[in-house]
N, C-alpha and C. Protein backbone atom coordinates (compact mmCIF):
# COMPACT_ATOMS: atom_id res chain seq x y z
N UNK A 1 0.84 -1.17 0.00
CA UNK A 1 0.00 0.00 0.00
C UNK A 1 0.89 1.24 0.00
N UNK A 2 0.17 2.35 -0.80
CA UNK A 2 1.54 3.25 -1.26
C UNK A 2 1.44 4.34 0.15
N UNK A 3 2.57 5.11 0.94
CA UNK A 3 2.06 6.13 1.78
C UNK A 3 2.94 7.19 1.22
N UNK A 4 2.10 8.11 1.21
CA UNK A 4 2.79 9.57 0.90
C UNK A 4 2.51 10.50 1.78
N UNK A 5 3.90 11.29 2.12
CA UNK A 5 3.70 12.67 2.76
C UNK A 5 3.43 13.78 2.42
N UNK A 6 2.90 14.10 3.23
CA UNK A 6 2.21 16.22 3.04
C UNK A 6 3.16 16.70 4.07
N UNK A 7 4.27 17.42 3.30
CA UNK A 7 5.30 18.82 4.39
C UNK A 7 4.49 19.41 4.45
N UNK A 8 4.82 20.34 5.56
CA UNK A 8 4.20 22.13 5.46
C UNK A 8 5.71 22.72 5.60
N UNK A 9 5.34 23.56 5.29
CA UNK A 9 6.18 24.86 5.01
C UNK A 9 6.62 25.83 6.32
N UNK A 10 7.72 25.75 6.65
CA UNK A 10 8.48 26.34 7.82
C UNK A 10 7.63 27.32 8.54
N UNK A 11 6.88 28.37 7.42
CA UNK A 11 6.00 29.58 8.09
C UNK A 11 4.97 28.73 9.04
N UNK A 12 4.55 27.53 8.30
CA UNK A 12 3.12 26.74 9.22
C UNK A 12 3.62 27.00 10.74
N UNK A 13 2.69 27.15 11.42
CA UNK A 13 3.06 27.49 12.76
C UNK A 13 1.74 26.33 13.79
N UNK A 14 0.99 26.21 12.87
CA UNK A 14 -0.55 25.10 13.54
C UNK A 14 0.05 24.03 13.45
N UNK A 15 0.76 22.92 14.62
CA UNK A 15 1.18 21.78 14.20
C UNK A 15 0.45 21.10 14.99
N UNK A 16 -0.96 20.72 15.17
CA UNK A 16 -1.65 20.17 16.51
C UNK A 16 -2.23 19.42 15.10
N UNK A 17 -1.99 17.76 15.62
CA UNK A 17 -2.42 16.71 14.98
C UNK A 17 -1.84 15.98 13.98
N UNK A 18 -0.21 16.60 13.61
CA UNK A 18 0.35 16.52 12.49
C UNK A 18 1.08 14.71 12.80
N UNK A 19 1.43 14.26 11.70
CA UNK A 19 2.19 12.72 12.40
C UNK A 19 3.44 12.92 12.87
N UNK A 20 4.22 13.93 12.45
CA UNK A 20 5.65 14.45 13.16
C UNK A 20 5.30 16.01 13.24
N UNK A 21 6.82 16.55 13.10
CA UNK A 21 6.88 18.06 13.68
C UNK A 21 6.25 18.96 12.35
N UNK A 22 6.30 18.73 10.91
CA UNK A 22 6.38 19.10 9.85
C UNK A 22 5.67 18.28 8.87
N UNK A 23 5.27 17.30 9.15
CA UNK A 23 5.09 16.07 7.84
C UNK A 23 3.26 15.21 8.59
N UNK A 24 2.46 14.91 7.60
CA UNK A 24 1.47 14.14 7.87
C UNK A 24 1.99 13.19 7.20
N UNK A 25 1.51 11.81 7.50
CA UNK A 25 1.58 10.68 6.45
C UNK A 25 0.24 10.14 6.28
N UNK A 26 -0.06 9.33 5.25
CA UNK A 26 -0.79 8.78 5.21
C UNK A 26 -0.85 7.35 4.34
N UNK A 27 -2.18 6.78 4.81
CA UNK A 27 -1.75 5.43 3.47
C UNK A 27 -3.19 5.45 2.59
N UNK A 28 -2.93 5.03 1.25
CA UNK A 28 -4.14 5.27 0.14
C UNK A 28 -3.59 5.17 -1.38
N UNK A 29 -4.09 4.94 -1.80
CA UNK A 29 -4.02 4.28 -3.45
C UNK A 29 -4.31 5.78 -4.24
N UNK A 30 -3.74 5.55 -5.29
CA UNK A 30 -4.36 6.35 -6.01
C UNK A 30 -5.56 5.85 -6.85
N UNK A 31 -6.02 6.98 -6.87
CA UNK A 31 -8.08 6.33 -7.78
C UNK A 31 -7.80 7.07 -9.04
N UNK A 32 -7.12 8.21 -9.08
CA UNK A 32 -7.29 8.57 -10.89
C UNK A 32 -5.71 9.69 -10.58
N UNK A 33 -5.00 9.66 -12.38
CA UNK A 33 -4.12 9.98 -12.37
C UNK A 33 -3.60 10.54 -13.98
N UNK A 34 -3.61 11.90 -13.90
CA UNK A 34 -2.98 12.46 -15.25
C UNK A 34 -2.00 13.25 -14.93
N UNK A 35 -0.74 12.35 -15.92
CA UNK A 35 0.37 13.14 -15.50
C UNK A 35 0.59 14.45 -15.97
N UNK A 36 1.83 15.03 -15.27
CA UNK A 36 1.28 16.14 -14.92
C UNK A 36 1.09 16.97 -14.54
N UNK A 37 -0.73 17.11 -13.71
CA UNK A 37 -1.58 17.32 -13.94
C UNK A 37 -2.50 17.63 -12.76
N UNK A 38 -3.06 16.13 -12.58
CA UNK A 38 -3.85 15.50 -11.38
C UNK A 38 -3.35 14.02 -10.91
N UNK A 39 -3.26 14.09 -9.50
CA UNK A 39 -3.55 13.01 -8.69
C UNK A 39 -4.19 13.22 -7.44
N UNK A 40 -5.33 11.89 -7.77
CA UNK A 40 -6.87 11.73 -6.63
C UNK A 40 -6.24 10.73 -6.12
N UNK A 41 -6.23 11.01 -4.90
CA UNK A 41 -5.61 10.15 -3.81
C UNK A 41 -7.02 9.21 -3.10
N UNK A 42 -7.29 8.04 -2.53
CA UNK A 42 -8.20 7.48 -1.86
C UNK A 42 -7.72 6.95 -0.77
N UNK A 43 -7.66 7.58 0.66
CA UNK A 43 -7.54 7.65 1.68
C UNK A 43 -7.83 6.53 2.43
N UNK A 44 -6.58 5.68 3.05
CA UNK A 44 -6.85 4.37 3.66
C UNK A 44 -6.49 4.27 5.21
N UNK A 45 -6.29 5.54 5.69
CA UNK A 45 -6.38 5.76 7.17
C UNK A 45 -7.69 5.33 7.62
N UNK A 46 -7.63 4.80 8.85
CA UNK A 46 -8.98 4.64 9.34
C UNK A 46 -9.20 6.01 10.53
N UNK A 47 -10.49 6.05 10.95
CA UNK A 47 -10.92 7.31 11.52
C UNK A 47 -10.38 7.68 12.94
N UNK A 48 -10.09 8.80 13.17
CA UNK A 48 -9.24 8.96 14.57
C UNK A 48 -10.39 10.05 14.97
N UNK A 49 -10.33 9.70 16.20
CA UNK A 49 -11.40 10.58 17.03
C UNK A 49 -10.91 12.34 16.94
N UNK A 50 -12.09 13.15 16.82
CA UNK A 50 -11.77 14.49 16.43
C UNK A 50 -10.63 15.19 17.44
N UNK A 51 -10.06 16.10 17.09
CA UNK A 51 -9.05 16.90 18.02
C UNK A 51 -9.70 17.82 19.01
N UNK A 52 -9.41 18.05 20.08
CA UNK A 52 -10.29 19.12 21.10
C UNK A 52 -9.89 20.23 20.57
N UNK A 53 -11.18 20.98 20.15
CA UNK A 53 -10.54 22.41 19.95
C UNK A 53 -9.50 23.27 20.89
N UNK A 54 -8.72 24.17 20.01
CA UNK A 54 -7.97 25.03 21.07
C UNK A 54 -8.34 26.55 20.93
């Protein structure tokens, strides 16, 4: 199963919920793909209980 990361960008300063200091990961297939272009990602995390607001 393929996992790809989402950086943020040094300015990001909201890091509440992230999987490290800078980086989310995740796992999910891709569902459609023009290179490119577009890629639709299909999300194979299962559900994590919401974050308490701050």
């Amino acid at each position: 199963m393929p996992s790809a990361p989402l950086v943020y960008p040094d300015r990001e300063t909201n890091m509440v919920g992230k999987t490290s200091e800078k980086t989310d990961r995740f796992l999910g297939k891709i569902a459609q793909l023009i290179p490119n272009s577009l890629v639709v990602w299909t999300v194979l995390d299962p559900p994590i209980p919401l974050l308490p607001a701050t």
